[in-house]
C-alpha atoms as a PDB file:
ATOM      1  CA  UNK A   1     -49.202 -82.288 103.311  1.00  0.00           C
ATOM      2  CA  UNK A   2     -51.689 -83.787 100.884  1.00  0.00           C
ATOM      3  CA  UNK A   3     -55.029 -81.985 100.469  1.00  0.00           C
ATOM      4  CA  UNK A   4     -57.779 -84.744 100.982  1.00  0.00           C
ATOM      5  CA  UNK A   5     -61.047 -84.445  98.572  1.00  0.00           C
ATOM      6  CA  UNK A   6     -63.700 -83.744 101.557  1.00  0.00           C
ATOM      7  CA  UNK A   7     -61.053 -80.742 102.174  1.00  0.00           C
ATOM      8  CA  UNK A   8     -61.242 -79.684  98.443  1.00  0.00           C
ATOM      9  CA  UNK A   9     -64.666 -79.945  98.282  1.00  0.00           C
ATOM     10  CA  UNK A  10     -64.983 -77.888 101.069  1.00  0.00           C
ATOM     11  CA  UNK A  11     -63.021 -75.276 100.133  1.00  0.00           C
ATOM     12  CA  UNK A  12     -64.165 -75.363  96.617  1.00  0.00           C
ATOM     13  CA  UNK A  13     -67.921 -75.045  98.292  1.00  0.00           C
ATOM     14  CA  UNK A  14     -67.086 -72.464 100.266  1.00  0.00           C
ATOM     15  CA  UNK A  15     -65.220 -70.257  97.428  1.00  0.00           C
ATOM     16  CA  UNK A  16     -68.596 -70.906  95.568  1.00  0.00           C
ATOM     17  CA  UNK A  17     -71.208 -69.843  98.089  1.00  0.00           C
ATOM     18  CA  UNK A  18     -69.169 -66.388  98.842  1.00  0.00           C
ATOM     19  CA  UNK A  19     -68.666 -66.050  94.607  1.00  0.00           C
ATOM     20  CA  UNK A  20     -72.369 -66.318  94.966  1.00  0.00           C
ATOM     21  CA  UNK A  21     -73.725 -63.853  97.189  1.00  0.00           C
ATOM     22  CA  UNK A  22     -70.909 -61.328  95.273  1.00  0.00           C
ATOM     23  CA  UNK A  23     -72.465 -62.321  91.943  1.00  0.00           C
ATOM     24  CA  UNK A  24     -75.971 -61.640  93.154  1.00  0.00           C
ATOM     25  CA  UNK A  25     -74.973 -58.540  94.502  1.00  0.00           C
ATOM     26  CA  UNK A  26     -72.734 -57.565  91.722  1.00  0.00           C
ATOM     27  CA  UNK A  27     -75.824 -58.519  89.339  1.00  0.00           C
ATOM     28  CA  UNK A  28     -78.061 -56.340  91.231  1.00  0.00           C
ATOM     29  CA  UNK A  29     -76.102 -53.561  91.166  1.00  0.00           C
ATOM     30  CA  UNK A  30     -74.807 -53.762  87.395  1.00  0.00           C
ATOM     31  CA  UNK A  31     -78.106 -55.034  85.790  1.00  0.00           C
ATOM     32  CA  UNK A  32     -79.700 -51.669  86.218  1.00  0.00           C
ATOM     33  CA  UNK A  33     -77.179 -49.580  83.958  1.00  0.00           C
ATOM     34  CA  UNK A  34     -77.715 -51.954  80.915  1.00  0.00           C
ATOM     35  CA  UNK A  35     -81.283 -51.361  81.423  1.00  0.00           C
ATOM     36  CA  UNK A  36     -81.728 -55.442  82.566  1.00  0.00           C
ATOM     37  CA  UNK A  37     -84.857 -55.595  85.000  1.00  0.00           C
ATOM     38  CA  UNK A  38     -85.015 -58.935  86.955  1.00  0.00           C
ATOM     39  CA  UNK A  39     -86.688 -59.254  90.012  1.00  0.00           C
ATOM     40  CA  UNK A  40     -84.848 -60.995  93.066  1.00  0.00           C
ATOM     41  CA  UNK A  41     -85.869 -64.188  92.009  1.00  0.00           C
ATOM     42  CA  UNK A  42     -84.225 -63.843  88.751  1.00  0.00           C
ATOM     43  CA  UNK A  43     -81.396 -62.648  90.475  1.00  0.00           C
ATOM     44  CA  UNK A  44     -81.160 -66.063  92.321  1.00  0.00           C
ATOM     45  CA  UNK A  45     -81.996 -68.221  89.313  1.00  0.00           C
ATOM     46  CA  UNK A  46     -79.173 -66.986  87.438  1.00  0.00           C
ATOM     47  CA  UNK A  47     -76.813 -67.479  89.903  1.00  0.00           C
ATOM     48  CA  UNK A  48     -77.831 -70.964  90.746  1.00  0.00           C
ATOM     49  CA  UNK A  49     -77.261 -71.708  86.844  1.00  0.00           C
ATOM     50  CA  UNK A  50     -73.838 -70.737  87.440  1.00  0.00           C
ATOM     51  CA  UNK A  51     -73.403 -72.245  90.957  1.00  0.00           C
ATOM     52  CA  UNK A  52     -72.853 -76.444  89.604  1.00  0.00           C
ATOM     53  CA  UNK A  53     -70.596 -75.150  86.967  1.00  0.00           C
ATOM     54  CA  UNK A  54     -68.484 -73.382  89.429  1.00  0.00           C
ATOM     55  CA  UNK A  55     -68.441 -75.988  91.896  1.00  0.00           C
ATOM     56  CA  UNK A  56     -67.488 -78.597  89.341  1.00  0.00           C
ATOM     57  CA  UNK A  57     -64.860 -76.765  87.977  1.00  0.00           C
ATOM     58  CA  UNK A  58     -63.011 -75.461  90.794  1.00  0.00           C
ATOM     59  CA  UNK A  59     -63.303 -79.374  92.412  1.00  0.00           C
ATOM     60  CA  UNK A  60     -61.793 -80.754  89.061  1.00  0.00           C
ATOM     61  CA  UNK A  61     -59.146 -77.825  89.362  1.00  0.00           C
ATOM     62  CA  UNK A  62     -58.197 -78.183  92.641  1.00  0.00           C
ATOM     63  CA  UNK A  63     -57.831 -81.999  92.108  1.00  0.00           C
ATOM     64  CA  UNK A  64     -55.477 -81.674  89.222  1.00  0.00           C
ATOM     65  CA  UNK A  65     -53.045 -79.691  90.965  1.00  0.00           C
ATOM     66  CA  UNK A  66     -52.810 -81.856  93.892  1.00  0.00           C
ATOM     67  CA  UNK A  67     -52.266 -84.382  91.518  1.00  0.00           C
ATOM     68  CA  UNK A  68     -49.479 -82.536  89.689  1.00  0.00           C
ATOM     69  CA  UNK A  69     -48.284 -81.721  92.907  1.00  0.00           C
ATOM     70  CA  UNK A  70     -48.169 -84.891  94.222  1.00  0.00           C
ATOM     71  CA  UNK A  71     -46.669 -86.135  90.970  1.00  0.00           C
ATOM     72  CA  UNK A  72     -43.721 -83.572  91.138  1.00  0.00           C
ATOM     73  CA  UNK A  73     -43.154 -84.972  95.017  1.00  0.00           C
ATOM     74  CA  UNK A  74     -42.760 -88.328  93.399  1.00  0.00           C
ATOM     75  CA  UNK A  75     -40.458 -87.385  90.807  1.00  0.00           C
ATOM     76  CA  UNK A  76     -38.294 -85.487  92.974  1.00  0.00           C
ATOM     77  CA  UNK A  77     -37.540 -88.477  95.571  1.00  0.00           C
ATOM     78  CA  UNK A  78     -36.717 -90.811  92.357  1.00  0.00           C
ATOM     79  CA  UNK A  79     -34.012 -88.861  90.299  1.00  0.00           C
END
């Protein structure tokens, strides 16, 4: 069954906001022992720089594979 976009961009949001809150975390627990002092703020700002890029990519991802998917389908009913 063929993955619409609102259902990739869904899922893609979703993978992003939990990547998120484990990057914050991860940065709050790992920017202490390279001596890297950010307040919370910081924390959030940095992550939010990351957040578009991350959507973008894993929509344009996602897309391509249903495409290639969708392609192979095709090719396999026309031999």
């Amino acid at each position: 069954m063929k993955q619409s976009r609102a259902m990739s961009l869904a899922e893609t949001a979703t993978n992003v906001v939990v990547g998120y809150v484990l990057a914050i975390t991860t940065q709050i627990v790992v920017f202490p022992w390279f001596g890297i002092k950010t307040g919370l703020m910081e924390h959030l700002t940095i992550g939010l720089a990351f957040v578009g890029v991350s959507l973008v990519r894993g929509y344009l991802l996602r897309r391509l594979f249903e495409a290639l998917r969708v392609r192979s389908m095709g090719h396999d009913a026309n031999p």
